[in-house]
N, C-alpha and C. Protein backbone atom coordinates (compact mmCIF):
# COMPACT_ATOMS: atom_id res chain seq x y z
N UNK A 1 100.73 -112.44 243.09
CA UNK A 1 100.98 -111.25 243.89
C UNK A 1 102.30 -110.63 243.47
N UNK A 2 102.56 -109.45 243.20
CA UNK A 2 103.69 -108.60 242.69
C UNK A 2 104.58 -108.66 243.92
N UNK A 3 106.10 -108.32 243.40
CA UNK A 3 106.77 -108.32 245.28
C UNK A 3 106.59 -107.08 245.87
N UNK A 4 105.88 -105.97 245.14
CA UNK A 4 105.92 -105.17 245.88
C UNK A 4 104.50 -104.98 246.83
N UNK A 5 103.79 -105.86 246.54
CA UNK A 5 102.46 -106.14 246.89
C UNK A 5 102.35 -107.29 248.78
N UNK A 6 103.76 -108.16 248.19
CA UNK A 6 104.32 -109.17 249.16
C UNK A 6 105.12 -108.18 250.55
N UNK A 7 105.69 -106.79 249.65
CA UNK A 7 106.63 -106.08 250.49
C UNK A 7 105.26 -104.94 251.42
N UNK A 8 104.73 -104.95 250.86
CA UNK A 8 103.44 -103.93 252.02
C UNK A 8 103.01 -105.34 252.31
N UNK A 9 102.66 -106.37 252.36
CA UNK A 9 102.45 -107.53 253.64
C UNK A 9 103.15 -107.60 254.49
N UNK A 10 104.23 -107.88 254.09
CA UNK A 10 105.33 -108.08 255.09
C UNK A 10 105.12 -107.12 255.97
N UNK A 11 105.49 -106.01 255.13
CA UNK A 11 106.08 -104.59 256.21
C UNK A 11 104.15 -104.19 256.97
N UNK A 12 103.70 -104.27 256.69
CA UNK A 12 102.29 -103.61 257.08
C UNK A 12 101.64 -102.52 257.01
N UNK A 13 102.51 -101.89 256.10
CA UNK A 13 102.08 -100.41 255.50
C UNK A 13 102.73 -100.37 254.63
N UNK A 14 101.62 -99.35 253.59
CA UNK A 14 102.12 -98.79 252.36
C UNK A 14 103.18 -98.20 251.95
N UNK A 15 102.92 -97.10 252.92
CA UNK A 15 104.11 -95.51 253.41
C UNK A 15 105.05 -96.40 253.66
N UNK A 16 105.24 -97.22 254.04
CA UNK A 16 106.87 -97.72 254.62
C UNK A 16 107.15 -98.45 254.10
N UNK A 17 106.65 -99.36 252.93
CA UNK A 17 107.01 -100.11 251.54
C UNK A 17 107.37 -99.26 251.55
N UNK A 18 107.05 -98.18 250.77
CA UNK A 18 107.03 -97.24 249.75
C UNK A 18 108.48 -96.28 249.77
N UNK A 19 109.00 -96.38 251.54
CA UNK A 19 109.92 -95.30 251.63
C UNK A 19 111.36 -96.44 251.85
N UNK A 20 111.12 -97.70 252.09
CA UNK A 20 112.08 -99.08 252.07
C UNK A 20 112.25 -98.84 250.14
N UNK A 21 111.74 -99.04 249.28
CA UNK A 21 111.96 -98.71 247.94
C UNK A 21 112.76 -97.76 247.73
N UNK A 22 112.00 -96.72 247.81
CA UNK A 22 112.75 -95.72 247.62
C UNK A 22 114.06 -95.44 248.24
N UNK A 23 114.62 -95.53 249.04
CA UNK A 23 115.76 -95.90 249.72
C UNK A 23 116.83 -96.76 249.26
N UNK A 24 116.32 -98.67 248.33
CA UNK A 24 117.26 -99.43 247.63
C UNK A 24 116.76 -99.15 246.57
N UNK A 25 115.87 -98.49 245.63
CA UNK A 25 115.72 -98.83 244.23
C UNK A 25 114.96 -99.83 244.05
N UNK A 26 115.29 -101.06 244.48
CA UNK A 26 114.88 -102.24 243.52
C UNK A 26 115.29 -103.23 244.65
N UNK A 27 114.13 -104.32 244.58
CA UNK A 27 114.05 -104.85 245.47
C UNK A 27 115.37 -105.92 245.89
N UNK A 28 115.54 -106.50 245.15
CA UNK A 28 116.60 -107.29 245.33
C UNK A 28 118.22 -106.84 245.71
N UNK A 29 117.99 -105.34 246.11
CA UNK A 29 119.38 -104.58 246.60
C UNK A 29 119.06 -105.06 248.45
N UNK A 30 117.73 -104.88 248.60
CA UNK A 30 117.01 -105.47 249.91
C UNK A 30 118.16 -106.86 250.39
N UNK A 31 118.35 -107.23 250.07
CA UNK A 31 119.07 -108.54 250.80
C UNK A 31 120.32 -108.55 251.08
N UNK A 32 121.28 -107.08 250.49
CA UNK A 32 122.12 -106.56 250.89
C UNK A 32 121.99 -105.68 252.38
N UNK A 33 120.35 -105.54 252.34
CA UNK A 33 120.41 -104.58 254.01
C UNK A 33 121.23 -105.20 255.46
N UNK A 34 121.44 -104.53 256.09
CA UNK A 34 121.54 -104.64 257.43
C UNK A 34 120.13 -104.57 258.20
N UNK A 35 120.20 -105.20 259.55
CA UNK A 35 118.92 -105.03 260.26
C UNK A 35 118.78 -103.12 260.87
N UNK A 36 119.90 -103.01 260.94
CA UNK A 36 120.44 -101.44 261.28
C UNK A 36 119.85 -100.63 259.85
N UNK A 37 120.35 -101.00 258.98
CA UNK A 37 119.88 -100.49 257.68
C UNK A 37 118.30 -100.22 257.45
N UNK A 38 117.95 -101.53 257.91
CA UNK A 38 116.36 -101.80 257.99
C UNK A 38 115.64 -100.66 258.59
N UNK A 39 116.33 -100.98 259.80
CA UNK A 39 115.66 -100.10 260.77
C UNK A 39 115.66 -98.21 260.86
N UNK A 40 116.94 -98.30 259.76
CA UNK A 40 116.89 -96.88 259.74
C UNK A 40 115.94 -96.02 258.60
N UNK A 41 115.36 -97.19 257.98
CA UNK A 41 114.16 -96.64 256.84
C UNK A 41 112.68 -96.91 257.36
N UNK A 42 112.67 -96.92 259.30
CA UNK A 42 111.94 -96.58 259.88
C UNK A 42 110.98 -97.63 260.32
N UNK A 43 111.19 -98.89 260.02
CA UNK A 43 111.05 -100.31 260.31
C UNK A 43 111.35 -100.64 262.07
N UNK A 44 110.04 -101.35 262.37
CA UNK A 44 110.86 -101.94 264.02
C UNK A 44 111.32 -102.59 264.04
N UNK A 45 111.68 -103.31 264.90
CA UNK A 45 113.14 -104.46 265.07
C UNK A 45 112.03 -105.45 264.42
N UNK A 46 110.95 -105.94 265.05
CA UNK A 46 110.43 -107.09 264.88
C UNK A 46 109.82 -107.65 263.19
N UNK A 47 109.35 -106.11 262.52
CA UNK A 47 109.13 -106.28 261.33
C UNK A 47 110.26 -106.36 260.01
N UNK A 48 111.34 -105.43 261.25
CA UNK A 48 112.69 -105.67 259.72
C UNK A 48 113.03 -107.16 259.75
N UNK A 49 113.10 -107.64 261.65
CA UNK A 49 113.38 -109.25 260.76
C UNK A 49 112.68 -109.97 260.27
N UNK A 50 111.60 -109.72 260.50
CA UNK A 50 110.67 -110.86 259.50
C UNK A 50 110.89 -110.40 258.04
N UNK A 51 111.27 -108.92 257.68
CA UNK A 51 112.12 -108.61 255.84
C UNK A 51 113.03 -109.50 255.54
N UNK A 52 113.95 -109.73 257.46
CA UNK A 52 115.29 -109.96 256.55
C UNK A 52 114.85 -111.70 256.34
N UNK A 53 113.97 -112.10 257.22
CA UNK A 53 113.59 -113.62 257.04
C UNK A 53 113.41 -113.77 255.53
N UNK A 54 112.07 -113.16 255.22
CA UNK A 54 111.31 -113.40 253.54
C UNK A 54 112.78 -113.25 252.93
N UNK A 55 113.39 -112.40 252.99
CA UNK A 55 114.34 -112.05 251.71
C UNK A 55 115.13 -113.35 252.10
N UNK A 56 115.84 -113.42 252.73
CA UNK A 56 116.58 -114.82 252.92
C UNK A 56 116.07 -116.08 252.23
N UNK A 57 114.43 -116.10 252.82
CA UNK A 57 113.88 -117.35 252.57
C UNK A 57 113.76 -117.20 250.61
N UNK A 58 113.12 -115.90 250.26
CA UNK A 58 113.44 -115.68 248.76
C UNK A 58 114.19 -115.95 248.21
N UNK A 59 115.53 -115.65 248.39
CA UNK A 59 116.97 -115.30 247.89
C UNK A 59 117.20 -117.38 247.87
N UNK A 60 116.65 -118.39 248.85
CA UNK A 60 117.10 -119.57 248.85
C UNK A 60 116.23 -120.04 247.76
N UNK A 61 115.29 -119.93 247.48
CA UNK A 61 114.65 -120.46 247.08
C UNK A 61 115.27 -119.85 245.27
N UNK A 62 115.71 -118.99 244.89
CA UNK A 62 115.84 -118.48 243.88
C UNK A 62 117.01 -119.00 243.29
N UNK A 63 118.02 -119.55 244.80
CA UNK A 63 119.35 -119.84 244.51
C UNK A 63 119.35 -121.45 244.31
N UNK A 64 118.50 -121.99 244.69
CA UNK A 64 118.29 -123.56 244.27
C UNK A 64 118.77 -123.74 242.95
N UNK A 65 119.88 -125.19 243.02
CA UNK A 65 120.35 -125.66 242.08
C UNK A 65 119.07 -126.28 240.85
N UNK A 66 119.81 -126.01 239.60
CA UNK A 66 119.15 -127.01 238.49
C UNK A 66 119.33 -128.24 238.23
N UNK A 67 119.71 -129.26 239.33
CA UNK A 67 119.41 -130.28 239.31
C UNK A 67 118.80 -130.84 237.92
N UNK A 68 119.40 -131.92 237.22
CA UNK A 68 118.24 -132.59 236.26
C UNK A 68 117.86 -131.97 235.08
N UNK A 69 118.21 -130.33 235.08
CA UNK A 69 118.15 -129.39 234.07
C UNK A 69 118.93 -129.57 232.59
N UNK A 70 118.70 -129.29 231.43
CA UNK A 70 119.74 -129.25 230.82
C UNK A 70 119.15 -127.95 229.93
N UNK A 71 119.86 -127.00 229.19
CA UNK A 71 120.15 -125.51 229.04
C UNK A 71 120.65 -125.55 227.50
N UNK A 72 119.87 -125.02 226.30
CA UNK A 72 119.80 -124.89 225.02
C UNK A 72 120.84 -124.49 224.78
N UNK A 73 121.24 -123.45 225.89
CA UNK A 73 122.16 -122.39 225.07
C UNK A 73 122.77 -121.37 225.96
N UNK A 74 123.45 -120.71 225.93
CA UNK A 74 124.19 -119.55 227.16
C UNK A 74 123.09 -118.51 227.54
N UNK A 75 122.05 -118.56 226.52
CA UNK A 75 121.19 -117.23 227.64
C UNK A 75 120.26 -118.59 228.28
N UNK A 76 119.55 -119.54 227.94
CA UNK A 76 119.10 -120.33 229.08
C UNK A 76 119.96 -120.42 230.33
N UNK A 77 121.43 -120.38 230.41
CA UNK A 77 121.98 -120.54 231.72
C UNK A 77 121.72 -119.16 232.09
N UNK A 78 122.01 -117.99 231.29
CA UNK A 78 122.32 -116.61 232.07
C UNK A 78 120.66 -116.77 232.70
N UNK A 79 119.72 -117.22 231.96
CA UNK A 79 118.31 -116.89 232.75
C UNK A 79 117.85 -117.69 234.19
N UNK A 80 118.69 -118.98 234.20
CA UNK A 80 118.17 -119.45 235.07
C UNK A 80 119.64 -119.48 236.52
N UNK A 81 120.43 -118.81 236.40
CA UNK A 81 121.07 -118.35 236.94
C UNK A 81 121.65 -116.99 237.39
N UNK A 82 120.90 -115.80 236.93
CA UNK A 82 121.79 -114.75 236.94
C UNK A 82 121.26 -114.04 238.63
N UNK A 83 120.29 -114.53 239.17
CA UNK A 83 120.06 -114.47 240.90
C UNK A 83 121.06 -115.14 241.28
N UNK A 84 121.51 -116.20 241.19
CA UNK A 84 122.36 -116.78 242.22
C UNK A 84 123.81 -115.76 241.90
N UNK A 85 124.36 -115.20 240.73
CA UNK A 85 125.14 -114.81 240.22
C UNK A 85 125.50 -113.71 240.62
N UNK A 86 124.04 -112.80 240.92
CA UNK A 86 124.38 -111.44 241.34
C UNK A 86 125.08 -111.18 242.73
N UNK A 87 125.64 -111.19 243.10
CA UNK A 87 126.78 -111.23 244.00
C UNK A 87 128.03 -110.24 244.24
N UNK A 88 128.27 -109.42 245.52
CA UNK A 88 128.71 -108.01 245.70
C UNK A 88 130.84 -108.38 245.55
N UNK A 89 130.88 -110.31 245.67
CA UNK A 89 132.37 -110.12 245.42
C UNK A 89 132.11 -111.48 244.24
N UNK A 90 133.08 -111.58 243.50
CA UNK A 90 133.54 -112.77 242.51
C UNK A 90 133.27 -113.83 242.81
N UNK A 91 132.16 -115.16 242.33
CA UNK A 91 132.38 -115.91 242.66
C UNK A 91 132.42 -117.00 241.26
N UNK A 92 133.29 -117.95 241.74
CA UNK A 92 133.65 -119.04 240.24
C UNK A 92 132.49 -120.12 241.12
N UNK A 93 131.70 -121.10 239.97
CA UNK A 93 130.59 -122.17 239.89
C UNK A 93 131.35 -122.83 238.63
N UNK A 94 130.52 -123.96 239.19
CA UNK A 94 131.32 -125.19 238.35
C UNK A 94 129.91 -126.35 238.07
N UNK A 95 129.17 -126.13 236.55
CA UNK A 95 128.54 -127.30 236.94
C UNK A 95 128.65 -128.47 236.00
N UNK A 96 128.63 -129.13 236.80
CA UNK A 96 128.82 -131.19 236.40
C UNK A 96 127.52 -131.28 235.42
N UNK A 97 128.03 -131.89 234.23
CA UNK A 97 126.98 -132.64 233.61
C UNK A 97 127.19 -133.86 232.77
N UNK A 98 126.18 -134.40 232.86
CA UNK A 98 126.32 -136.40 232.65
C UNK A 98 126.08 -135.81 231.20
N UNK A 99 126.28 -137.11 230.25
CA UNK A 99 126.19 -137.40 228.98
C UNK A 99 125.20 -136.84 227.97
N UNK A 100 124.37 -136.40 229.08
CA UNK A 100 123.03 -135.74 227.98
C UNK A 100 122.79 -134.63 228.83
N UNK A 101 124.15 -133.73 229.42
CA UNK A 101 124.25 -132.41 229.25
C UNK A 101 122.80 -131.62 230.34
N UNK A 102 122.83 -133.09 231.44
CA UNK A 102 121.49 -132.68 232.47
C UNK A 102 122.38 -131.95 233.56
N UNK A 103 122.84 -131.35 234.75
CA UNK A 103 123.23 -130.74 235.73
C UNK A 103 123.03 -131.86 236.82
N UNK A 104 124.22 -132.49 236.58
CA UNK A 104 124.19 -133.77 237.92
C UNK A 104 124.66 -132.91 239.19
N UNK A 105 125.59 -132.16 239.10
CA UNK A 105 125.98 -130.78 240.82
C UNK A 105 126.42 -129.59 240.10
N UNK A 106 126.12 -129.32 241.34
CA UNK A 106 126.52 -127.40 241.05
C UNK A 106 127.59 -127.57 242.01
N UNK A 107 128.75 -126.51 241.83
CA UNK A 107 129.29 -126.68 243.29
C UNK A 107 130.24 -125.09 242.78
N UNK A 108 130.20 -124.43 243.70
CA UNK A 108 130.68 -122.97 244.12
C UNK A 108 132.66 -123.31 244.28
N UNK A 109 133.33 -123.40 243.49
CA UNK A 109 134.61 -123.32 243.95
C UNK A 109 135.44 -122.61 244.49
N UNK A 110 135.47 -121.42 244.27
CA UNK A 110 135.85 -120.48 245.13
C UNK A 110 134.99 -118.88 244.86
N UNK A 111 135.49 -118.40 246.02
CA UNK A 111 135.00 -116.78 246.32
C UNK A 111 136.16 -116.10 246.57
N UNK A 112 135.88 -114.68 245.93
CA UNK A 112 136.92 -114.23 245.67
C UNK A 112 136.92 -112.48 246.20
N UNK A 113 137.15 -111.16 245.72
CA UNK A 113 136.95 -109.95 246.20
C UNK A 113 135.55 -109.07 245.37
N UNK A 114 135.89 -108.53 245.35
CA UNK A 114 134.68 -107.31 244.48
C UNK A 114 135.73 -107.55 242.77
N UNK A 115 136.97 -107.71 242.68
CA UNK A 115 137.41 -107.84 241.59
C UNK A 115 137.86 -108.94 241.10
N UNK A 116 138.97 -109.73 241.92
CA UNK A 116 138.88 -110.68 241.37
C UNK A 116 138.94 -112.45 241.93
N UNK A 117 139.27 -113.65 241.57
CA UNK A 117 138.62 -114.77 242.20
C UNK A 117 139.95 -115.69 241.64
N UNK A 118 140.58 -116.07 242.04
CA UNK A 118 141.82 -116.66 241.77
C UNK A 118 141.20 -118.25 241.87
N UNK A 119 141.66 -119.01 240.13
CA UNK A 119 141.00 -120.67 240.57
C UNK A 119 142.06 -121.26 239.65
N UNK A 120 142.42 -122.24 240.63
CA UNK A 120 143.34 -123.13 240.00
C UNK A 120 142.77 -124.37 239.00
N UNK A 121 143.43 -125.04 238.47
CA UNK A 121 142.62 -126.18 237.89
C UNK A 121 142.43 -127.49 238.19
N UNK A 122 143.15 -127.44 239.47
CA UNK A 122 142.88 -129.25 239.90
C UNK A 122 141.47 -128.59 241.03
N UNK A 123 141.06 -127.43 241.21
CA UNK A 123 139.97 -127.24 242.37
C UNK A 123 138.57 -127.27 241.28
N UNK A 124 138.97 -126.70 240.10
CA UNK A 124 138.04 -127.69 239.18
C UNK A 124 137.49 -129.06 238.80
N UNK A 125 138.55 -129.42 238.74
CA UNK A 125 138.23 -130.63 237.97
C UNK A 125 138.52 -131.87 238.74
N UNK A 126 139.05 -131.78 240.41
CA UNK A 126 138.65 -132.72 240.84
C UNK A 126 137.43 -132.82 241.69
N UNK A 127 136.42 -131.53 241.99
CA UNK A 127 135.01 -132.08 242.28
C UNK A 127 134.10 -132.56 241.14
N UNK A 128 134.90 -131.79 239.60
CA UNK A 128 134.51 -132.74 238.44
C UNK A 128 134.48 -133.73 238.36
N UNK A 129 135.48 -134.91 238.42
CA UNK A 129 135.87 -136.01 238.83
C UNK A 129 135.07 -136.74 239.35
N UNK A 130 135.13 -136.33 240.67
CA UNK A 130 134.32 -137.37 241.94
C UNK A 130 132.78 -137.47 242.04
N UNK A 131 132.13 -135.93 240.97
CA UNK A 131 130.99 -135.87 240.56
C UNK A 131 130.71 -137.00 239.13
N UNK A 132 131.70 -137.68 238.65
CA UNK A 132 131.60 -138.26 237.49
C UNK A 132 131.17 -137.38 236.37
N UNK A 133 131.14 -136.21 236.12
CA UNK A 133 130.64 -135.15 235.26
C UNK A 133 131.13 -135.79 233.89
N UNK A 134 130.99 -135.85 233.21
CA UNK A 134 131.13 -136.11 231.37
C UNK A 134 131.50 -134.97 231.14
N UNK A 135 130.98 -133.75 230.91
CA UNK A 135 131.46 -132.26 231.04
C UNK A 135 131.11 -131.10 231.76
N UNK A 136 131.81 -130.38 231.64
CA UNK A 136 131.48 -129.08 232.72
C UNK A 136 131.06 -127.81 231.68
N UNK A 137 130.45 -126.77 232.42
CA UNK A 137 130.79 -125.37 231.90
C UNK A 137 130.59 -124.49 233.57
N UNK A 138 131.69 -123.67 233.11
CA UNK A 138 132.01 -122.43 233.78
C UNK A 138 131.34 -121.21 233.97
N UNK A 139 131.26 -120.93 235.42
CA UNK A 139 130.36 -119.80 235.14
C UNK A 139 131.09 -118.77 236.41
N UNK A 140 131.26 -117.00 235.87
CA UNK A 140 131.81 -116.42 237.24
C UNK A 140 131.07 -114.44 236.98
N UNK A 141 130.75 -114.18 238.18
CA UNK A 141 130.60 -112.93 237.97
C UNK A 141 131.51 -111.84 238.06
N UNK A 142 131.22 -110.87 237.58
CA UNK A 142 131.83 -109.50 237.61
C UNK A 142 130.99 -108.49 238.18
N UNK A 143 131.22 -107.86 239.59
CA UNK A 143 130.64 -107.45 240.21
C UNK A 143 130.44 -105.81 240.28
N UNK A 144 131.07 -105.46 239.25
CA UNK A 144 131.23 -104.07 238.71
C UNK A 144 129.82 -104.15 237.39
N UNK A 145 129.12 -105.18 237.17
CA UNK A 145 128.19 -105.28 236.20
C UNK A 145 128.58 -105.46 234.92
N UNK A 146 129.96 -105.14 234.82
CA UNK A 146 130.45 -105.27 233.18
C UNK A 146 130.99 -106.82 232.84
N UNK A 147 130.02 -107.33 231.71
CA UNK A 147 130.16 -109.34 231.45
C UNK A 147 131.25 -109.43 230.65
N UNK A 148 131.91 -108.51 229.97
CA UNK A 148 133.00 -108.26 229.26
C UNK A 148 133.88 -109.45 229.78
N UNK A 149 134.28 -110.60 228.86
CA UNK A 149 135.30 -111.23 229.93
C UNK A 149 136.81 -110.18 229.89
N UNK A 150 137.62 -110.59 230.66
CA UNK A 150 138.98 -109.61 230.73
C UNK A 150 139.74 -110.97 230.05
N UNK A 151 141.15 -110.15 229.73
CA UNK A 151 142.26 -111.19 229.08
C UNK A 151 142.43 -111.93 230.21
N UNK A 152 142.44 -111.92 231.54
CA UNK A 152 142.74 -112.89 232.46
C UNK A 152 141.67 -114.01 232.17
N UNK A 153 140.34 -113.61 231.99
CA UNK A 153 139.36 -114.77 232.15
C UNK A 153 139.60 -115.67 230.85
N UNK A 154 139.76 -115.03 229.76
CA UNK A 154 140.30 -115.84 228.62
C UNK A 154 141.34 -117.13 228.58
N UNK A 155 142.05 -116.26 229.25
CA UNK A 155 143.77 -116.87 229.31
C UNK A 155 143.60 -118.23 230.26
N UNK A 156 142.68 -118.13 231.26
CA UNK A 156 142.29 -119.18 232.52
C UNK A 156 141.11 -120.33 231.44
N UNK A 157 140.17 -119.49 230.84
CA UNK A 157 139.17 -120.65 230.39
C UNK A 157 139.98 -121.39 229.05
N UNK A 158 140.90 -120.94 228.48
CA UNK A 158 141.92 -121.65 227.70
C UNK A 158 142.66 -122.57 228.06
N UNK A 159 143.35 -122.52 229.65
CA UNK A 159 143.90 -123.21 230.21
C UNK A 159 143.04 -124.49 230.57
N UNK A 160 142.17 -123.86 231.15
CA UNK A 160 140.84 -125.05 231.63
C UNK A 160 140.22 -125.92 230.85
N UNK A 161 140.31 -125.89 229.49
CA UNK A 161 139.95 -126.66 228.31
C UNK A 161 141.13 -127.15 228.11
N UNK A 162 142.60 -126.67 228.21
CA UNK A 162 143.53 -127.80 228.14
C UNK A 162 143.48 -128.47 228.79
N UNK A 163 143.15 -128.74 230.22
CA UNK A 163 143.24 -129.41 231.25
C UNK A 163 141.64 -130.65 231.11
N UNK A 164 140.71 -129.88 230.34
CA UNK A 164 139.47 -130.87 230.80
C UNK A 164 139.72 -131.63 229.78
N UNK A 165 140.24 -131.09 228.23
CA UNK A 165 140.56 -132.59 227.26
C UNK A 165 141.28 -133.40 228.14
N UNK A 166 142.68 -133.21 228.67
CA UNK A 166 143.68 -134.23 229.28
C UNK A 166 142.92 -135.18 229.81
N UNK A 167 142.61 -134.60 230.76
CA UNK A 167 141.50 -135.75 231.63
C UNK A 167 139.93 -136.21 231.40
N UNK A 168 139.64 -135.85 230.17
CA UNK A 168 138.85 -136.18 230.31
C UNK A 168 137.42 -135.89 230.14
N UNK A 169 137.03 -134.65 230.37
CA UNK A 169 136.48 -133.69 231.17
C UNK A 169 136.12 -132.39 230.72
N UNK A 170 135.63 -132.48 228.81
CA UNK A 170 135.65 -131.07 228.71
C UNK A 170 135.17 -130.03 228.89
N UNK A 171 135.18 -128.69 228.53
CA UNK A 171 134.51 -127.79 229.05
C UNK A 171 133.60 -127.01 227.93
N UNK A 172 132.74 -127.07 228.13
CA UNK A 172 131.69 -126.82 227.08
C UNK A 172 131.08 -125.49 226.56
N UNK A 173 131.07 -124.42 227.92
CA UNK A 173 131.60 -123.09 228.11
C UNK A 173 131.95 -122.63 229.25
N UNK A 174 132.22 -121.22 228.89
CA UNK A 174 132.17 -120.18 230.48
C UNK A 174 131.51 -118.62 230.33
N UNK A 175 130.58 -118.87 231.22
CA UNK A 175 129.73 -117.67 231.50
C UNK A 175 130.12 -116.81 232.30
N UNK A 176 130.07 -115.70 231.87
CA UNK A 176 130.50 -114.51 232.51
C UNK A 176 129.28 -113.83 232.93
N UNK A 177 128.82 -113.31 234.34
CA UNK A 177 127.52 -112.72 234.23
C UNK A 177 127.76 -111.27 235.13
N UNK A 178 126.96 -110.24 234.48
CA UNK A 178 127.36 -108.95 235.35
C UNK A 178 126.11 -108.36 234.76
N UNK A 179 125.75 -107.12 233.85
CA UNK A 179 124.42 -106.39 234.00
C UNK A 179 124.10 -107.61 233.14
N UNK A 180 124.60 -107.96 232.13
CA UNK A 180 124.12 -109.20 231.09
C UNK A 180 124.72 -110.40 231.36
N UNK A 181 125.35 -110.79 230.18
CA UNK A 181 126.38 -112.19 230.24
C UNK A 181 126.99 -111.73 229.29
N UNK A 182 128.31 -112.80 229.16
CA UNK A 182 129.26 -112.85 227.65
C UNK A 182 129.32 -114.31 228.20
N UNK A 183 129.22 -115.05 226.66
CA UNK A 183 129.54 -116.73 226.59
C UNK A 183 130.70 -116.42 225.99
N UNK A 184 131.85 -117.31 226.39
CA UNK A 184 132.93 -117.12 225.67
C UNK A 184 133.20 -117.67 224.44
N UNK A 185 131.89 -119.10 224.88
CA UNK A 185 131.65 -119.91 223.37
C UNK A 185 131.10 -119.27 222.30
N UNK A 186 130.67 -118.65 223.06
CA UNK A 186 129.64 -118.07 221.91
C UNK A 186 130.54 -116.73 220.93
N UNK A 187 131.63 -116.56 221.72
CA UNK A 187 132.18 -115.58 221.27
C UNK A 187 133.39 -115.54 220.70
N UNK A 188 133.96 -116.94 220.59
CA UNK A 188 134.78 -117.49 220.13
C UNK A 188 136.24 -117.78 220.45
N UNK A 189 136.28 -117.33 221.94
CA UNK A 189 137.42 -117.11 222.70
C UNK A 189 137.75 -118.54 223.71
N UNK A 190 137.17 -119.60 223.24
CA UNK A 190 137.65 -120.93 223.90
C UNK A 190 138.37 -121.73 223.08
N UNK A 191 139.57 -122.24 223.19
CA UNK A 191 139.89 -123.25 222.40
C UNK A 191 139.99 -124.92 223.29
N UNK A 192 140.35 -125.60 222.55
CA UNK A 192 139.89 -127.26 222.86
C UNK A 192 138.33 -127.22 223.05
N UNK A 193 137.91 -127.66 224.65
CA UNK A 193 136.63 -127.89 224.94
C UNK A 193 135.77 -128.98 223.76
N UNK A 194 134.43 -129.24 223.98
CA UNK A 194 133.70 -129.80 222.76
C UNK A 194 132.36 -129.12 222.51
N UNK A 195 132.32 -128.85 221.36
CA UNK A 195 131.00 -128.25 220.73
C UNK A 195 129.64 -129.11 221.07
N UNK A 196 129.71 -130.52 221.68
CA UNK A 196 128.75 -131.45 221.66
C UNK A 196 127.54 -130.96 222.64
């Protein structure tokens, strides 16, 4: 079933799919609504919340960790992450991985504004730590859509590879995700870390 096929179920008419669309564009702006919002694209109370339910219940199910996963390459992460990613302020993710590079935790370290997300390096690398992670890679959005990393994000994922050799702990990349991605590995702007 298409979601827009799921969105005239939900809603119970065509005409009012049709004018809920037209209103966000694209469906997944939907989970940014308000119930007020809802309701003002002509929705009753009782059917916008059962929208805002599905979208919720959607949006969890989309945001489920990769557990057990392990990821070829920086567009396998941008693909199986760039829902959880899309996000209206900054947020830095951190995920743990054992020896053969599977996703033992995910864990969200901090949240930040519409621009930017301030992360230190012991809020890294000690849920690294206690996760026993072998290595990490980095992942943060830009909520303006542009994956461009900035000299700040450089200057931080440089630091963060000094810090994950020290201990231990290196960092393998950092994903930047906004209309696309930029790997920094991929782009040659990490130093230390391990290629493994």
């Amino acid at each position: 079933m298409t979601p827009y096929r799921l969105l005239v179920n939900i809603i119970g008419s065509a005409d009012r799919a049709h004018d809920v669309l037209a209103q966000y564009g694209e469906l997944h702006k939907l989970r940014d609504a308000s119930l007020d919002d809802l309701r003002a694209c002509g929705l009753p109370i009782k059917t916008a919340r059962r929208l805002q339910s599905a979208i919720e219940l959607g949006a969890r199910c989309a945001d489920k960790p990769c557990l057990g996963d392990s990821f070829a390459g920086s567009y396998d992460l941008y693909k199986a992450y760039k829902g959880k990613m899309n996000q209206r302020q900054e947020v830095f993710v951190l995920l743990c991985l054992n020896n053969r590079n599977q996703v033992i935790d995910e864990i969200t370290v901090a949240k930040g504004t519409v621009n930017e997300c301030p992360v230190q390096a012991r809020e890294v690398f000690r849920p690294a730590i206690l996760a026993s992670a072998a290595r990490v890679i980095l992942m943060h959005n830009h909520p303006s859509g542009d994956p461009t990393p900035s000299p700040h994000d450089v200057a931080l994922t440089r630091r963060l590879c000094e810090v994950g050799e020290m201990v231990g702990v290196p960092v393998l990349d950092h994903i930047v995700f906004g209309g696309g991605y930029s790997s920094l590995r991929d782009l040659g702007l990490m130093t230390g870390g391990s290629d493994d």
